[in-house]
N, C-alpha and C. Protein backbone atom coordinates (compact mmCIF):
# COMPACT_ATOMS: atom_id res chain seq x y z
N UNK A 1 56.93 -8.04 12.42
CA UNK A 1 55.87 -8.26 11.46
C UNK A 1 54.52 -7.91 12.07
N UNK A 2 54.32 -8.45 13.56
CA UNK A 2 52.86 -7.93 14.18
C UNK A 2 53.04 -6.43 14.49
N UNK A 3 54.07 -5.28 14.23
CA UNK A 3 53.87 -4.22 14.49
C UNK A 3 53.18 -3.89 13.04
N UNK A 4 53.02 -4.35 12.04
CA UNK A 4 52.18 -3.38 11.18
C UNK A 4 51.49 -3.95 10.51
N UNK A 5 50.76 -5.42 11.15
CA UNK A 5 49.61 -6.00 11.19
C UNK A 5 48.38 -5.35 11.29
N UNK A 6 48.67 -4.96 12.74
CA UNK A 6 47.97 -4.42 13.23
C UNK A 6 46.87 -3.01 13.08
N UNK A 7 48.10 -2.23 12.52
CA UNK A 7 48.09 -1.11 12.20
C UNK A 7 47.28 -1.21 10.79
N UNK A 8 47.39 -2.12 9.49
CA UNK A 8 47.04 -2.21 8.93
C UNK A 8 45.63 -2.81 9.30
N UNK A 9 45.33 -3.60 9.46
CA UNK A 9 43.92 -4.44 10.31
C UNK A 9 43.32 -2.77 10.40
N UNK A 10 43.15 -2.49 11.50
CA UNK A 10 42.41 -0.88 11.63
C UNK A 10 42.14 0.10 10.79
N UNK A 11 43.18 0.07 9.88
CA UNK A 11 43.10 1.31 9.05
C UNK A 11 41.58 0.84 7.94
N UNK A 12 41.88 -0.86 7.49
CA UNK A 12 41.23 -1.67 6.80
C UNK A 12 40.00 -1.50 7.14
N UNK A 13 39.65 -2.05 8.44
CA UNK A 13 38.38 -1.60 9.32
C UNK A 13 37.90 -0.13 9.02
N UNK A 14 38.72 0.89 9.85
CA UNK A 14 38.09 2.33 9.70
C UNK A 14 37.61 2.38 8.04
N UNK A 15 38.51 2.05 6.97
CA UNK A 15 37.65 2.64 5.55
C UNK A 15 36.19 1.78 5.41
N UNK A 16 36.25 0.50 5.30
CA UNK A 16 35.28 -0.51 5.35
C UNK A 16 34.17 0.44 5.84
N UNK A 17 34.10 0.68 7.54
CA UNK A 17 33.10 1.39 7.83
C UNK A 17 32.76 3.09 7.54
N UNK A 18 33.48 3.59 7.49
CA UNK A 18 33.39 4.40 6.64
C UNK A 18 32.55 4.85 5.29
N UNK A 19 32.96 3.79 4.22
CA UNK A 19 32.48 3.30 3.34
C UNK A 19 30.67 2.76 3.52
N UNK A 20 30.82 2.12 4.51
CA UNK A 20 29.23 1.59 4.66
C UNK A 20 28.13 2.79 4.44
N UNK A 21 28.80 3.66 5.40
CA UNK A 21 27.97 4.87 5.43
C UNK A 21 26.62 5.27 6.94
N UNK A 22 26.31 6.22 6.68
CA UNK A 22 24.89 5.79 8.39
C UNK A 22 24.07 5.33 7.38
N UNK A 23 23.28 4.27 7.55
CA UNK A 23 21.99 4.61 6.80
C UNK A 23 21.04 5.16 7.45
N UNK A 24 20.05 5.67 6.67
CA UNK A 24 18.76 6.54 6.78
C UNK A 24 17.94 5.97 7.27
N UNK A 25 17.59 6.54 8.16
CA UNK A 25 16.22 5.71 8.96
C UNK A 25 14.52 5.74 8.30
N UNK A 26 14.37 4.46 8.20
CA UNK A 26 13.01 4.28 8.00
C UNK A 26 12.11 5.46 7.82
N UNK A 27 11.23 5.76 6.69
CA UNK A 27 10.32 6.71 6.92
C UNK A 27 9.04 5.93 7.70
N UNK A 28 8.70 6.60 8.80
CA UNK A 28 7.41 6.15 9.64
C UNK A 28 6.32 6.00 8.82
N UNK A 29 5.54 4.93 9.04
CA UNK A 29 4.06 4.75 8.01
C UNK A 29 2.97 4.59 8.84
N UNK A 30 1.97 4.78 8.28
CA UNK A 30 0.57 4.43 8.79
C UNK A 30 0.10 3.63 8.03
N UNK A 31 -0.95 2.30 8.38
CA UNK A 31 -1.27 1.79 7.43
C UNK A 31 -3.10 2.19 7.91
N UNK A 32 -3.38 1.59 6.44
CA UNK A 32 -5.22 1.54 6.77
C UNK A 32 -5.32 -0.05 6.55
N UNK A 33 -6.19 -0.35 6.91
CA UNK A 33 -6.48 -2.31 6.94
C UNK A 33 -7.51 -2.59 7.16
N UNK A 34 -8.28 -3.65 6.28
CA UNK A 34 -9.66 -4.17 6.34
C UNK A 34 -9.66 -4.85 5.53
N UNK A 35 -11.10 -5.66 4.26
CA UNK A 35 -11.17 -6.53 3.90
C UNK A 35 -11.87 -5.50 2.74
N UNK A 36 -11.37 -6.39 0.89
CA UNK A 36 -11.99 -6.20 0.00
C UNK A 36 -13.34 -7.34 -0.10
N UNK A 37 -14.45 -6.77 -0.72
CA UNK A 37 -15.76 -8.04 -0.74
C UNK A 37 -16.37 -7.10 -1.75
N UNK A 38 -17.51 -8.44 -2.35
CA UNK A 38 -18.58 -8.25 -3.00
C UNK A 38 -19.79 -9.39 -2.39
N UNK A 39 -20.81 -8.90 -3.05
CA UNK A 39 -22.09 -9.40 -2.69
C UNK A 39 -22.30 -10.95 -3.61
N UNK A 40 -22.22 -11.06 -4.65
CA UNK A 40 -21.69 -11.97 -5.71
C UNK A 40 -21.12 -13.00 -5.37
N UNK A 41 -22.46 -14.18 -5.34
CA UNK A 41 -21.44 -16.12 -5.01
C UNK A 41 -20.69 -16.42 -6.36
N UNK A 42 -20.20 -15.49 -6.29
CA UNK A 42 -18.59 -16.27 -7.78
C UNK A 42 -17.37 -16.26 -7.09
N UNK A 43 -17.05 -17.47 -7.50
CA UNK A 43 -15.23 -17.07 -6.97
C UNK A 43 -14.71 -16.48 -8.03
N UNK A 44 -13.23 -15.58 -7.40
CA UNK A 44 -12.14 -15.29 -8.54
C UNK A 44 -11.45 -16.28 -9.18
N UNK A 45 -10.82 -15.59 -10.25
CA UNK A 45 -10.02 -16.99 -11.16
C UNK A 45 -8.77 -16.96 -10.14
N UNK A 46 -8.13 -17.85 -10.23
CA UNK A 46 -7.12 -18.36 -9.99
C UNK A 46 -6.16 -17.17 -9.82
N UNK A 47 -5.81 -16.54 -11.55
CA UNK A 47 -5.05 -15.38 -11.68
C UNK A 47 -5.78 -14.04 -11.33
N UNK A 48 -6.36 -14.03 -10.37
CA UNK A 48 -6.67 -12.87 -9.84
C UNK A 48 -5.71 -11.93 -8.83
N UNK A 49 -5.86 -10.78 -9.75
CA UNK A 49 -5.04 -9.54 -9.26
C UNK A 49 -5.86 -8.69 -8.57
N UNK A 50 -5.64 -8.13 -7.35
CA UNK A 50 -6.39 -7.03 -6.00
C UNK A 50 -5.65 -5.79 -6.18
N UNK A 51 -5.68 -4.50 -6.75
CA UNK A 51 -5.31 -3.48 -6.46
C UNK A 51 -5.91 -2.73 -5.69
N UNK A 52 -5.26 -2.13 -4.54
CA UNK A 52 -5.95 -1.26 -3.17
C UNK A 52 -5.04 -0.28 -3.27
N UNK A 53 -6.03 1.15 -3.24
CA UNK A 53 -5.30 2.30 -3.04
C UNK A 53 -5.82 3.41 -2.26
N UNK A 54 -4.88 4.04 -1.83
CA UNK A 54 -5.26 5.27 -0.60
C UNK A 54 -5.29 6.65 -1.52
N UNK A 55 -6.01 6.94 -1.96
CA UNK A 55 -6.46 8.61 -2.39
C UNK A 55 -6.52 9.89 -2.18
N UNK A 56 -6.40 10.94 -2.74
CA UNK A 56 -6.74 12.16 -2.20
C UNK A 56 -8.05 12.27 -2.61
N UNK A 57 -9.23 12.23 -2.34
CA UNK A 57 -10.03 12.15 -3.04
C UNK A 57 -11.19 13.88 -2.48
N UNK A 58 -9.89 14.79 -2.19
CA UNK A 58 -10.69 16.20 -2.13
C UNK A 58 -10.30 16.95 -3.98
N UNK A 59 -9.82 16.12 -4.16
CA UNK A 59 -9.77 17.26 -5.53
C UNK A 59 -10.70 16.51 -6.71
N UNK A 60 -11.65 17.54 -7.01
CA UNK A 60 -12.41 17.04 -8.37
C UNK A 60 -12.05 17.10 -9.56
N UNK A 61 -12.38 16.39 -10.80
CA UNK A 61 -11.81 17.02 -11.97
C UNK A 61 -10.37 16.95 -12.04
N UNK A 62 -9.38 16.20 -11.23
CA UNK A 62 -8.11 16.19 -11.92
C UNK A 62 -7.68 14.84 -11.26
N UNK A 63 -6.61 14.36 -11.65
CA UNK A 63 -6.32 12.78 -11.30
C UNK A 63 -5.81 12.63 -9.93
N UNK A 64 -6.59 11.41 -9.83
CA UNK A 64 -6.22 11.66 -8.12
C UNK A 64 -4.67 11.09 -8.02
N UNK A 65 -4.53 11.87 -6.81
CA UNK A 65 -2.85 11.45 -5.95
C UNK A 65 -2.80 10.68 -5.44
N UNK A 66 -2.14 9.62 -5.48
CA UNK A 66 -2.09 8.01 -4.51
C UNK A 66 -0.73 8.22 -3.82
N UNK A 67 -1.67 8.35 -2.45
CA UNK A 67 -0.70 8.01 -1.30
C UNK A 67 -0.16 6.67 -0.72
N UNK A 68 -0.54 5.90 -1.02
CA UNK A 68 -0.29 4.58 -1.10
C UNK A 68 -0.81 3.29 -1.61
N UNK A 69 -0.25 1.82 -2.00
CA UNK A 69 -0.93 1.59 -2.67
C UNK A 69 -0.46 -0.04 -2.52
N UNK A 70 -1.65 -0.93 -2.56
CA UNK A 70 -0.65 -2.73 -2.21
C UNK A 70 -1.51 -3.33 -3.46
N UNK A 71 -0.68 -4.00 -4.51
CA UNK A 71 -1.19 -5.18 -5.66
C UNK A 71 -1.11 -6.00 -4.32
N UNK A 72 -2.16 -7.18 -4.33
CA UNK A 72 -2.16 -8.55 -4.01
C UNK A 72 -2.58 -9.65 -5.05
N UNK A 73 -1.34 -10.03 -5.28
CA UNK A 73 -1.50 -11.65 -5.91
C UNK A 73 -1.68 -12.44 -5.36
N UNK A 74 -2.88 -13.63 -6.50
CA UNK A 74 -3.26 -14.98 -5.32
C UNK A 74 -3.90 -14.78 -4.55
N UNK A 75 -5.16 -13.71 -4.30
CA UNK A 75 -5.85 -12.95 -3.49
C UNK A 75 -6.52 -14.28 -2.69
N UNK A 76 -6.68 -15.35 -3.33
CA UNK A 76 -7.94 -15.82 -2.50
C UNK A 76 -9.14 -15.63 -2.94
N UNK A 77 -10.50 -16.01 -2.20
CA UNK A 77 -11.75 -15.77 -2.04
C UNK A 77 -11.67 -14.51 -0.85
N UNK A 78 -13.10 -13.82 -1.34
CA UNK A 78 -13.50 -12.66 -0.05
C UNK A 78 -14.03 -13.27 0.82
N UNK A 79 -13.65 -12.85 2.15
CA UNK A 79 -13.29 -11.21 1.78
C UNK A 79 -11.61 -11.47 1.88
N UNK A 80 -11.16 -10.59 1.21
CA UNK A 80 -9.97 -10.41 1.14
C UNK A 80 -9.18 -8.83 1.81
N UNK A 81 -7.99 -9.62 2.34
CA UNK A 81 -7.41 -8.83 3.71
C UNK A 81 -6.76 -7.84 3.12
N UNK A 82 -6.60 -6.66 3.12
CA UNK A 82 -5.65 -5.40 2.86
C UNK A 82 -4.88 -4.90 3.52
N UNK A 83 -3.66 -4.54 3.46
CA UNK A 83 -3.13 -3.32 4.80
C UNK A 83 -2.29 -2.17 3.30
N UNK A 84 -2.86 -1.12 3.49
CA UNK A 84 -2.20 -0.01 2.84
C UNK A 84 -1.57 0.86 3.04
N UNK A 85 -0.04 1.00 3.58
CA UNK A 85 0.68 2.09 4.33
C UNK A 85 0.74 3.61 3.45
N UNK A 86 1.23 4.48 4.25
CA UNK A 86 1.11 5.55 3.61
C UNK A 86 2.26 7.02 4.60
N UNK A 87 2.60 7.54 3.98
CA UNK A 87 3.25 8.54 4.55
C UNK A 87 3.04 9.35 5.65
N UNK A 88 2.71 9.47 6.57
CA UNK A 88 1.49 10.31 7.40
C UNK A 88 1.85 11.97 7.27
N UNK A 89 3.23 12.30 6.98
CA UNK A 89 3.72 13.51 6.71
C UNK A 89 2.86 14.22 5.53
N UNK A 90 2.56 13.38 4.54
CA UNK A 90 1.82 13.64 3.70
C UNK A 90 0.06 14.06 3.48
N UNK A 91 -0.15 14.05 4.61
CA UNK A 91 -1.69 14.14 4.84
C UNK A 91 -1.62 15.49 5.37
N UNK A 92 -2.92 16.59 5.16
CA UNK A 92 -3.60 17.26 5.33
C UNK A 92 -4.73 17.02 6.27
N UNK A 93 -4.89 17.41 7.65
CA UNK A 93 -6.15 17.15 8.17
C UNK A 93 -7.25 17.72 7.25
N UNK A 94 -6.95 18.73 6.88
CA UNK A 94 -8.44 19.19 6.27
C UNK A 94 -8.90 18.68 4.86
N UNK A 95 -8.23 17.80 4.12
CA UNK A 95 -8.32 17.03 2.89
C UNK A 95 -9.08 15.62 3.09
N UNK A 96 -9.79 15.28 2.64
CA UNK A 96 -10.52 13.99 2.67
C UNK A 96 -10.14 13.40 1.56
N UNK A 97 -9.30 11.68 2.50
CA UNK A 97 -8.66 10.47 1.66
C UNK A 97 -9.95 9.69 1.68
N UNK A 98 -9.25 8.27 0.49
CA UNK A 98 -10.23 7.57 0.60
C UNK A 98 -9.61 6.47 -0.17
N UNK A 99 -9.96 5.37 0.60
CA UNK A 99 -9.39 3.97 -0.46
C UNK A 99 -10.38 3.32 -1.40
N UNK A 100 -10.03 2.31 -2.17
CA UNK A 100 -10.23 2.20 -3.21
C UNK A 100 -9.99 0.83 -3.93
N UNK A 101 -10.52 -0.04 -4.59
CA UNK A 101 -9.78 -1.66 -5.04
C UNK A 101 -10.48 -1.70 -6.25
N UNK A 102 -9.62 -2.56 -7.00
CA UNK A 102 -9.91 -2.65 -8.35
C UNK A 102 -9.58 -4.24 -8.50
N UNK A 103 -10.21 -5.13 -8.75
CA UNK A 103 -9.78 -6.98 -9.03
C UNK A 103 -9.90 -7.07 -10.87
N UNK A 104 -8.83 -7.40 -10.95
CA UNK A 104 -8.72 -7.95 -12.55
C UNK A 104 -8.32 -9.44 -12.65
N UNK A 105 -8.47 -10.08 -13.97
CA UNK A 105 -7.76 -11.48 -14.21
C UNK A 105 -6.60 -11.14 -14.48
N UNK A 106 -6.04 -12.25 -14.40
CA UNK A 106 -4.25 -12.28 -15.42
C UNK A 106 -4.18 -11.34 -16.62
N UNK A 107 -5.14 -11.51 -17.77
CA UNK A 107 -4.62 -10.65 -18.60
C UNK A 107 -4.95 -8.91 -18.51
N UNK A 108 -5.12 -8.83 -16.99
CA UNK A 108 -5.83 -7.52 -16.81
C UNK A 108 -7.06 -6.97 -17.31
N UNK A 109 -8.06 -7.92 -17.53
CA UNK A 109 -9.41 -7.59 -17.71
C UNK A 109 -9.95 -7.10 -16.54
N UNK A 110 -10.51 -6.25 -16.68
CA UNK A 110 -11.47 -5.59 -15.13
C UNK A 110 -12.44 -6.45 -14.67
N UNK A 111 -12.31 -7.13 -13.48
CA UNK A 111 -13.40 -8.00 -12.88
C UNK A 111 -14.48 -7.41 -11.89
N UNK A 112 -13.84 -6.68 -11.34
CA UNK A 112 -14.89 -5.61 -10.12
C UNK A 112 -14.22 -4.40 -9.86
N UNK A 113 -14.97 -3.17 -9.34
CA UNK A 113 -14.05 -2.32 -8.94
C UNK A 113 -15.28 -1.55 -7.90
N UNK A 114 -14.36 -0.66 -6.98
CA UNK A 114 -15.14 0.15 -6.44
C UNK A 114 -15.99 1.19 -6.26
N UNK A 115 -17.14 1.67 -6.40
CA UNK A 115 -17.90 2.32 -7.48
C UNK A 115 -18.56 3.76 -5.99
N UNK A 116 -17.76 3.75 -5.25
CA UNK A 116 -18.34 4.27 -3.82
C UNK A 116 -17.17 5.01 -3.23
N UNK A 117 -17.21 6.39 -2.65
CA UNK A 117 -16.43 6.91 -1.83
C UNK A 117 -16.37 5.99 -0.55
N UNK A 118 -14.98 5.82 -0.13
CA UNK A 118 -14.98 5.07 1.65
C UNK A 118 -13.83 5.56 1.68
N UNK A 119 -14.43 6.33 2.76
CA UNK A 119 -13.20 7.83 3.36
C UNK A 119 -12.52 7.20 4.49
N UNK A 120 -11.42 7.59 4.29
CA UNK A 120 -10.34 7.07 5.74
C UNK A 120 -9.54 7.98 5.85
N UNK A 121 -9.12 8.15 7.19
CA UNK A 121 -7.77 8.70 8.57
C UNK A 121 -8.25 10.20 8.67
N UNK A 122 -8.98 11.11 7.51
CA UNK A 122 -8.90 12.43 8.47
C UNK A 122 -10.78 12.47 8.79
N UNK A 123 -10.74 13.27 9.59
CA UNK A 123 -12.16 13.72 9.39
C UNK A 123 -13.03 12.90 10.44
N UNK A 124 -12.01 12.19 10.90
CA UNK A 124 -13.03 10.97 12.21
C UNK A 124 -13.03 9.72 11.54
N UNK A 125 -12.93 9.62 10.31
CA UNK A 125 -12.73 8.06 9.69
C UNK A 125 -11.77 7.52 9.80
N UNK A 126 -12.04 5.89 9.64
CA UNK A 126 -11.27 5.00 10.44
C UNK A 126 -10.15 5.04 9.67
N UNK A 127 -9.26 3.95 10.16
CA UNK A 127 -8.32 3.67 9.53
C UNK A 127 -7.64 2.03 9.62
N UNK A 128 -8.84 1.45 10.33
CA UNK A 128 -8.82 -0.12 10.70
C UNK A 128 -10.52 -0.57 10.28
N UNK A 129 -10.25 -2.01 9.93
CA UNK A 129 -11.22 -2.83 9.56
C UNK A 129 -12.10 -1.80 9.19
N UNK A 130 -11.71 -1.05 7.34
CA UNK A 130 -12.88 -0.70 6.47
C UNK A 130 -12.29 -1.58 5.61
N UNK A 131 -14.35 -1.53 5.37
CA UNK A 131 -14.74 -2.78 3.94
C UNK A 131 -14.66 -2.30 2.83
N UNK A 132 -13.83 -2.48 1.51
CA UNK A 132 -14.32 -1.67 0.29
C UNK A 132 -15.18 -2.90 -0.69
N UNK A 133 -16.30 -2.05 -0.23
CA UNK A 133 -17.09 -3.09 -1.44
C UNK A 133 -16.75 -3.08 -2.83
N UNK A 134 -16.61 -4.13 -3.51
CA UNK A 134 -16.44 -3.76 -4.77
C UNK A 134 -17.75 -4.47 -6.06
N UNK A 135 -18.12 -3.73 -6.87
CA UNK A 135 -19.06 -4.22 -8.00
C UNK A 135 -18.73 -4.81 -9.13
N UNK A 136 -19.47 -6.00 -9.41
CA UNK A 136 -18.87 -6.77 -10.76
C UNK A 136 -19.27 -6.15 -11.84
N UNK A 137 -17.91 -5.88 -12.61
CA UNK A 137 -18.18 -5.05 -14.43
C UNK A 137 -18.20 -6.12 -15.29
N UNK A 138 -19.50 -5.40 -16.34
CA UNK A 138 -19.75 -6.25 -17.44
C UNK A 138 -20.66 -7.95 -17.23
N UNK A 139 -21.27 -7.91 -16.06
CA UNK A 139 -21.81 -9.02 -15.79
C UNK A 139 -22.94 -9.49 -16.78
């Protein structure tokens, strides 16, 4: 009976792994990281939503390409912390990125947004501790 226990046991094993497969390794990221703020003694509501995004922001006149991009819920008070990864395969040295934040309430009303180019990773710009200021709409 243990002669084809055994034999079976292994075969069981080999498909199992087999089956699993290799997986694919991680695509490598870069992140950019710093703090969203405004000038403005208001706090956010409660249901405040932080959208931060990484841009192509060399092309005019057509919609920009987001290379990466982090919602934060429950943001907190500013300044508020960001980290935005991004593809690095995907970058162009000679293209100028640029991040970007947008704060809404719960029902997605626009509360502030960023009204300013702040260029990051090519060109000599950073890619650690930038500030994106953002301006209050409709005040």
């Amino acid at each position: 009976m243990y002669r084809f226990t055994l034999p079976i046991f292994i075969l069981v094993t080999m498909i199992l792994i087999a089956a699993c497969g290799v997986p694919e390794p991680p695509i490598a990221a870069d992140c950019v990281t710093g703090d969203v703020v405004y000038r403005q003694k208001i706090a956010l509501p409660e249901d405040a939503v932080v959208q931060v995004q990484i841009i192509n922001a060399s092309l005019m006149d057509a919609p920009a390409e987001v290379l990466g991009e982090q919602i934060i819920t429950e943001p907190g008070q500013v300044p508020i912390p960001y980290e935005v990864c991004y593809d690095p395969s995907e970058i162009n040295e000679n293209l100028m990125y640029s991040v970007s934040a947008r704060i809404t309430n719960g029902s997605g009303d626009l509360l502030f947004i960023s009204d300013t180019v702040t260029p990051v990773i090519t060109n000599g710009n950073p890619t650690e501790d930038v500030l994106i200021n953002v301006i209050q709409v409709g005040a």
